[in-house]
PDB file of N, CA and C in Angstrom:
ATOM      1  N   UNK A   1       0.850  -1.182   0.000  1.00  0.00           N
ATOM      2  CA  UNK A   1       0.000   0.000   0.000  1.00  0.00           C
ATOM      3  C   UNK A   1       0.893   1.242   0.000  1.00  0.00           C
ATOM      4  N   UNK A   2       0.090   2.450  -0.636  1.00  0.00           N
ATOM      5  CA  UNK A   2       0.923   4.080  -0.745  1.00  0.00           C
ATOM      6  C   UNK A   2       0.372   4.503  -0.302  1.00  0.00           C
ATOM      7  N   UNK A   3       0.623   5.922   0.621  1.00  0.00           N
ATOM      8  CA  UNK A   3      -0.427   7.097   1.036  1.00  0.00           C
ATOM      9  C   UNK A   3      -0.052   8.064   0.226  1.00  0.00           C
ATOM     10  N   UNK A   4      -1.199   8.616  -0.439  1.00  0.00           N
ATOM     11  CA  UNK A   4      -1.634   9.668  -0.999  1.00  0.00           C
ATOM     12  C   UNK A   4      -2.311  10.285  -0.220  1.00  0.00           C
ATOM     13  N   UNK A   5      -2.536  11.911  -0.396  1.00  0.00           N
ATOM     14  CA  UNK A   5      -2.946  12.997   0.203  1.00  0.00           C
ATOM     15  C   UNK A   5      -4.209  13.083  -0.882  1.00  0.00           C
ATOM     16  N   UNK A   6      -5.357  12.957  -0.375  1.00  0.00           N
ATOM     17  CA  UNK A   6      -6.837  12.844  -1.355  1.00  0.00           C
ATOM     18  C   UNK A   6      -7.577  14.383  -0.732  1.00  0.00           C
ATOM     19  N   UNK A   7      -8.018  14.824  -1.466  1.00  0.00           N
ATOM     20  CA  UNK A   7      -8.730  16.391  -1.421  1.00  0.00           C
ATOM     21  C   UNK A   7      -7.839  16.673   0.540  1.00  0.00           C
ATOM     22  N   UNK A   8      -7.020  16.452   0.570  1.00  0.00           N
ATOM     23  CA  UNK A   8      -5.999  17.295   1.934  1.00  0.00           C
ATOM     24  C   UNK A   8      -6.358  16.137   3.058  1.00  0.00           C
ATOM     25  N   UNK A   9      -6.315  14.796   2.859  1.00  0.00           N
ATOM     26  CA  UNK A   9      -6.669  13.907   3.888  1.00  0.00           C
ATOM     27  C   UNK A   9      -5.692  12.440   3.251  1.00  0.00           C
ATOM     28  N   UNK A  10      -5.010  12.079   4.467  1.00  0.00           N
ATOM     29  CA  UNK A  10      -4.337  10.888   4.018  1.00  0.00           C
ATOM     30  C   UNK A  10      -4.963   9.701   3.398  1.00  0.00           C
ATOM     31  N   UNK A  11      -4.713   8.760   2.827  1.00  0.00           N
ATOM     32  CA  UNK A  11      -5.423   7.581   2.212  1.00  0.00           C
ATOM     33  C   UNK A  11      -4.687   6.530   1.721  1.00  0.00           C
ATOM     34  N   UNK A  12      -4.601   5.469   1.894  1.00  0.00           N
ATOM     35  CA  UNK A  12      -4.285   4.604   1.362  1.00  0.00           C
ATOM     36  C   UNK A  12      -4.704   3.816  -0.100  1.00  0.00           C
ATOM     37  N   UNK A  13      -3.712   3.666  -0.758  1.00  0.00           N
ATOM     38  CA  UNK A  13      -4.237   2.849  -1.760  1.00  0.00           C
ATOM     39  C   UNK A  13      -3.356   1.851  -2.474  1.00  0.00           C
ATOM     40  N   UNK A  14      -3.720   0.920  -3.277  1.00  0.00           N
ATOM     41  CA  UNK A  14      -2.632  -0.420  -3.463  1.00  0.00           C
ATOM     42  C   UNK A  14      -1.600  -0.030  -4.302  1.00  0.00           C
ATOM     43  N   UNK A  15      -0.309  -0.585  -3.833  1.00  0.00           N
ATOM     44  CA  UNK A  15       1.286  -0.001  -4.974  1.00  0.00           C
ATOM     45  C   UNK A  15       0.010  -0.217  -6.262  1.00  0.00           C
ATOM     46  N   UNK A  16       0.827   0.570  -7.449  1.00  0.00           N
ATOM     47  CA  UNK A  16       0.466   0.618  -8.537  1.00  0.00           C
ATOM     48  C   UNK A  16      -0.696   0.782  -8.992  1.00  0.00           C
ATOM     49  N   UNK A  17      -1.498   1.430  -7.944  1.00  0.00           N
ATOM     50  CA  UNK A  17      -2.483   1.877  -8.344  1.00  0.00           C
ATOM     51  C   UNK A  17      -2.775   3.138  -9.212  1.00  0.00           C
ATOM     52  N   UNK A  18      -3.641   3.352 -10.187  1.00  0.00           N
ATOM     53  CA  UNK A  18      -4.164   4.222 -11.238  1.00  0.00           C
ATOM     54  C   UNK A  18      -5.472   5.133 -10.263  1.00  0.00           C
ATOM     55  N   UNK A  19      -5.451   6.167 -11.581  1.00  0.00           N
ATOM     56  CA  UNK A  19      -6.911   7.437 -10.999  1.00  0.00           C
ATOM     57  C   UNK A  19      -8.093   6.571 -10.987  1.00  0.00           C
ATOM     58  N   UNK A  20      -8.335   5.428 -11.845  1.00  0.00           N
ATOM     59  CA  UNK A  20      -9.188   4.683 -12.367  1.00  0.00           C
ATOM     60  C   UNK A  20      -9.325   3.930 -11.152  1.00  0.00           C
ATOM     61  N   UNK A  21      -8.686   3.118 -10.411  1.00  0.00           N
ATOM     62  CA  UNK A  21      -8.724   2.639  -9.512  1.00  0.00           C
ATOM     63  C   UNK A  21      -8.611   2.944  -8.019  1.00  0.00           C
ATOM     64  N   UNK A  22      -8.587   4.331  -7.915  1.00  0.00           N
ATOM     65  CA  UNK A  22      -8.610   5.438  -7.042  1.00  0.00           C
ATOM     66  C   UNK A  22      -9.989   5.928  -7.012  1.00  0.00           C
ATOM     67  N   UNK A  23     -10.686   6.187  -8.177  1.00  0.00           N
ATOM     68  CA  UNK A  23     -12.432   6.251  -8.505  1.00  0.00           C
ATOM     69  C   UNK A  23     -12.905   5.248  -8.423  1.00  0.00           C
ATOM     70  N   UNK A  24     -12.480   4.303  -8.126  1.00  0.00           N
ATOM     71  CA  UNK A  24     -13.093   2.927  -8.035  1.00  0.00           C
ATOM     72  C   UNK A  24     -13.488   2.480  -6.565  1.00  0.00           C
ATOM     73  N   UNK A  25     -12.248   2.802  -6.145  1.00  0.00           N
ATOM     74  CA  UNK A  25     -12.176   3.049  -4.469  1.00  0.00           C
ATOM     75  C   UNK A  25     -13.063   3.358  -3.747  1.00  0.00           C
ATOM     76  N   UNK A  26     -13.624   5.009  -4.368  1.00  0.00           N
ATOM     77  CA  UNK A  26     -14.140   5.902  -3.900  1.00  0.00           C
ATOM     78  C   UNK A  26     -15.759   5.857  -4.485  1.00  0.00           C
ATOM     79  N   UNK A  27     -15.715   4.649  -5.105  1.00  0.00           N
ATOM     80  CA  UNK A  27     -17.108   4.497  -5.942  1.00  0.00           C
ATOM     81  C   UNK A  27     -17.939   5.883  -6.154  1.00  0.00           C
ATOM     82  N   UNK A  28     -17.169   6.479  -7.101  1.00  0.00           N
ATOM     83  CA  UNK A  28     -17.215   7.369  -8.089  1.00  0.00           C
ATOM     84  C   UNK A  28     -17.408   7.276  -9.480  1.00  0.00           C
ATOM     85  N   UNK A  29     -16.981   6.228  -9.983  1.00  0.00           N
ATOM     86  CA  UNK A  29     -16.991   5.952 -11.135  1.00  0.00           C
ATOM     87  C   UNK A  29     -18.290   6.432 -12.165  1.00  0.00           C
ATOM     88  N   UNK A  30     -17.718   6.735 -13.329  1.00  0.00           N
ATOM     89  CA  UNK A  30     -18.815   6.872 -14.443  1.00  0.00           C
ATOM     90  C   UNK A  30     -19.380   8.507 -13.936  1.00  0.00           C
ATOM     91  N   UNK A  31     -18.892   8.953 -12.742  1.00  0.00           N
ATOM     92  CA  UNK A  31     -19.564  10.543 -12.742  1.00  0.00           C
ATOM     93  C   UNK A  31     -18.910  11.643 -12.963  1.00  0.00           C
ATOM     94  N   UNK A  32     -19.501  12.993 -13.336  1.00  0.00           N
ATOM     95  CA  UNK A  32     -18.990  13.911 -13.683  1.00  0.00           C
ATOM     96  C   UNK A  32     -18.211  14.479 -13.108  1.00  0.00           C
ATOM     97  N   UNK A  33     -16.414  14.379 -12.858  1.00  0.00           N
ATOM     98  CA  UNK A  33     -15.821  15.139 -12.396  1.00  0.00           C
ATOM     99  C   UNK A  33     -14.452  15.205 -12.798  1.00  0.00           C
ATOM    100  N   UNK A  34     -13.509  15.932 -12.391  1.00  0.00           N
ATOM    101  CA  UNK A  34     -12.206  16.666 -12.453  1.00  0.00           C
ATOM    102  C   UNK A  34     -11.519  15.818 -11.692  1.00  0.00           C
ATOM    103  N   UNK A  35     -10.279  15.304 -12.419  1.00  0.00           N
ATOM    104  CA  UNK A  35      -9.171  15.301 -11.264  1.00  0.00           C
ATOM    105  C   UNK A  35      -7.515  15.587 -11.365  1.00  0.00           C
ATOM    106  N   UNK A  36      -6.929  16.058 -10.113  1.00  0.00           N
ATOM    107  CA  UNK A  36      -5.993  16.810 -10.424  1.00  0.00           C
ATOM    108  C   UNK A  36      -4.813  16.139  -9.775  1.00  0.00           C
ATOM    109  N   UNK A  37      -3.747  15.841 -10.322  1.00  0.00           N
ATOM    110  CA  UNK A  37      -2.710  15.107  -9.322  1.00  0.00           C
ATOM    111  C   UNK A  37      -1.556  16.679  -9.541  1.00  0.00           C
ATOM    112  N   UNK A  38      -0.566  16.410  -8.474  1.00  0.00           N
ATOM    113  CA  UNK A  38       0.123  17.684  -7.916  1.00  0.00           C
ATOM    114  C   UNK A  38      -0.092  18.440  -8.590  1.00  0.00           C
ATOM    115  N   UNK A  39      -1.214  19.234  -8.927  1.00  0.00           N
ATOM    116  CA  UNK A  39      -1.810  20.378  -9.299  1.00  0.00           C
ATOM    117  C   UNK A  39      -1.890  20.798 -10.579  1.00  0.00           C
ATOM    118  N   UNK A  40      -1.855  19.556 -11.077  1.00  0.00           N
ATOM    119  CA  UNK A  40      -2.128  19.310 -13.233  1.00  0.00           C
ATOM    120  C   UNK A  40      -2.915  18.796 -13.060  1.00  0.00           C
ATOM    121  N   UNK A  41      -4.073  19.134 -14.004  1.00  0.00           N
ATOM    122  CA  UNK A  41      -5.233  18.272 -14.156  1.00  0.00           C
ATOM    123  C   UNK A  41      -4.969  16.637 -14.919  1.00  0.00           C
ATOM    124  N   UNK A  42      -5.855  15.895 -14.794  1.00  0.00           N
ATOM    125  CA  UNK A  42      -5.342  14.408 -15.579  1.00  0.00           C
ATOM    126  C   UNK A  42      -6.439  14.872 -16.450  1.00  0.00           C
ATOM    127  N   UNK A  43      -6.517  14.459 -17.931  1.00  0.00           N
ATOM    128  CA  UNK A  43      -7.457  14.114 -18.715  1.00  0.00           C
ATOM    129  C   UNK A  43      -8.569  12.548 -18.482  1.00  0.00           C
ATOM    130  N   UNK A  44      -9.772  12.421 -18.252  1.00  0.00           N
ATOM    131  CA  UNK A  44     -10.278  11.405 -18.199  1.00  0.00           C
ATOM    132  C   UNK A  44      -9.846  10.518 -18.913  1.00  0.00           C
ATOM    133  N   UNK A  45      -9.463  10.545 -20.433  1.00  0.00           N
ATOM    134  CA  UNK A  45      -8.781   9.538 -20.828  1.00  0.00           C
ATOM    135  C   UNK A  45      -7.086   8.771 -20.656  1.00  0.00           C
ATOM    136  N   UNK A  46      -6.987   9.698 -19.310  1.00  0.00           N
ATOM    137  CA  UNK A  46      -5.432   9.168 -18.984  1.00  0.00           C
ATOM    138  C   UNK A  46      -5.584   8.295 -17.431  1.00  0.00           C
ATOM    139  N   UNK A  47      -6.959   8.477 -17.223  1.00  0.00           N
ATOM    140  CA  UNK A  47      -7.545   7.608 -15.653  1.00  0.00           C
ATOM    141  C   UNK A  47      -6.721   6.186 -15.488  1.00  0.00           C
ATOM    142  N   UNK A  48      -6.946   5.247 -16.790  1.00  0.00           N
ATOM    143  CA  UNK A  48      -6.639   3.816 -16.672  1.00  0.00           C
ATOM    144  C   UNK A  48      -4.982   3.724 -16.410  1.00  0.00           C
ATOM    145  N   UNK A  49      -4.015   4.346 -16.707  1.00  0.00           N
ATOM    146  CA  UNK A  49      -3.075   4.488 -16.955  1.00  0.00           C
ATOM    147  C   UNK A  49      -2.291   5.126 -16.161  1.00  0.00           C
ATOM    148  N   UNK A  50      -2.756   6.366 -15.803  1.00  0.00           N
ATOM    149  CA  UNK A  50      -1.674   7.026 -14.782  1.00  0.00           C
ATOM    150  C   UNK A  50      -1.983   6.695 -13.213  1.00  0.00           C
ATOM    151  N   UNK A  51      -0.314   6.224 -12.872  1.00  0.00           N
ATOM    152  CA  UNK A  51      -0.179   5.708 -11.591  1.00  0.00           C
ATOM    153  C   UNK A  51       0.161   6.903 -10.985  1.00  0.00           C
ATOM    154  N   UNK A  52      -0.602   6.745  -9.694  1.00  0.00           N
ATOM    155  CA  UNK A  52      -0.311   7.074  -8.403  1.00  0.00           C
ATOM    156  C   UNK A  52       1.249   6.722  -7.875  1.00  0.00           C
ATOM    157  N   UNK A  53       1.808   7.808  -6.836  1.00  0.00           N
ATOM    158  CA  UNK A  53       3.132   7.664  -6.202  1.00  0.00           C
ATOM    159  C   UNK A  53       2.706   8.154  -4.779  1.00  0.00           C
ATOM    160  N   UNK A  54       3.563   7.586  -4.222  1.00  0.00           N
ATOM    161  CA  UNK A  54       3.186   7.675  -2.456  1.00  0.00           C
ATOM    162  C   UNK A  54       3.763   9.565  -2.463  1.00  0.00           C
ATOM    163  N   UNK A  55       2.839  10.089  -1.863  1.00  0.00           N
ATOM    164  CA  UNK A  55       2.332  11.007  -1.757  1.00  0.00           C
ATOM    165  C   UNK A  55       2.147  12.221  -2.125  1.00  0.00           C
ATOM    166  N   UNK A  56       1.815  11.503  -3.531  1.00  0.00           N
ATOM    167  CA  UNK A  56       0.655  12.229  -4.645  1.00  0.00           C
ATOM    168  C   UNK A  56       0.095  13.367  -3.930  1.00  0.00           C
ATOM    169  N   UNK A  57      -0.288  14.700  -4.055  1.00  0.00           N
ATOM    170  CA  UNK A  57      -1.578  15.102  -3.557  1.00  0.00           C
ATOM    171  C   UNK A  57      -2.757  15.279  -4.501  1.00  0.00           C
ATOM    172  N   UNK A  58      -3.958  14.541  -4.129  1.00  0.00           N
ATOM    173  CA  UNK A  58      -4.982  14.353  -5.095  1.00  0.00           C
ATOM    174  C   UNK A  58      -6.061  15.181  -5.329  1.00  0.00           C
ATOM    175  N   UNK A  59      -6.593  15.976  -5.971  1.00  0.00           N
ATOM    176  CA  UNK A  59      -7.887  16.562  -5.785  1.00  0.00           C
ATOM    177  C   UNK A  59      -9.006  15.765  -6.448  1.00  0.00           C
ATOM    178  N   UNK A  60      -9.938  15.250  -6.291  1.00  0.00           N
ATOM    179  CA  UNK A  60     -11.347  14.789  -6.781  1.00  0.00           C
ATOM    180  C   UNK A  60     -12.307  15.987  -7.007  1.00  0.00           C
ATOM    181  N   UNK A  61     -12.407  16.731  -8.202  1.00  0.00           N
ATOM    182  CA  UNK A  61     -14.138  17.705  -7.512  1.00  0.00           C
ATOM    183  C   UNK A  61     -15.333  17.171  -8.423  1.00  0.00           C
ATOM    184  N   UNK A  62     -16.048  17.065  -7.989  1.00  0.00           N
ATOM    185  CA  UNK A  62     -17.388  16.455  -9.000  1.00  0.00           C
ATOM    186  C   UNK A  62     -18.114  17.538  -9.105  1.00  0.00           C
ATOM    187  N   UNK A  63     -18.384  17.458 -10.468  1.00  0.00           N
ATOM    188  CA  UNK A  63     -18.875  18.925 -11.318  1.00  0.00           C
ATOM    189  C   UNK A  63     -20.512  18.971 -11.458  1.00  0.00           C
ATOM    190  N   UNK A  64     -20.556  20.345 -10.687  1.00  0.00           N
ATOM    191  CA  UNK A  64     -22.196  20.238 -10.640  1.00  0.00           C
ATOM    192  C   UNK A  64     -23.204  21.209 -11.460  1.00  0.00           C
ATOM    193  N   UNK A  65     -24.239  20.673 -11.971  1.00  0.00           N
ATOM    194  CA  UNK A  65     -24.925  21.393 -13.286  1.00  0.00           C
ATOM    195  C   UNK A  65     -25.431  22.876 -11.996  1.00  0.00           C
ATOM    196  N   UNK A  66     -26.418  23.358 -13.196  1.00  0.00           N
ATOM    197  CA  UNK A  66     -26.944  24.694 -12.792  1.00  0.00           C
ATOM    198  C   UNK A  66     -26.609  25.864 -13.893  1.00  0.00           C
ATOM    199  N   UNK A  67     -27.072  27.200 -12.618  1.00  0.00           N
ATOM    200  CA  UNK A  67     -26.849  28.156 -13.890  1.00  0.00           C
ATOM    201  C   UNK A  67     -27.652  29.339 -12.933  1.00  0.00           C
TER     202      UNK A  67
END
């Protein structure tokens, strides 16, 4: 296991773990949101792929409609 820093709170998650499996975690999946590792956004299509490093800091924000 690695600790990552998730929206400013420690967390654990398995070596070699991905954003994909970090939303998975967090049963998030499939919803509308942003995420940012040390303060670059990831593209959703880079989720499956980019690994996590022990202590990443993560932002999650889930994007909300309106107006």
């Amino acid at each position: 296991m690695i600790e990552i820093q998730l929206n400013g709170e420690p967390l654990e998650v398995p070596d070699q773990a991905t954003i994909a499996v970090l939303l998975n975690q967090l049963s998030v999946t499939g919803k509308r949101l942003a995420v940012e590792v040390n303060e670059d956004i990831v593209p959703r299509s880079c989720h499956d792929e980019y690994k996590l490093n022990p202590g990443d800091r993560v932002e999650v924000v889930h994007a909300i409609g309106g107006g």
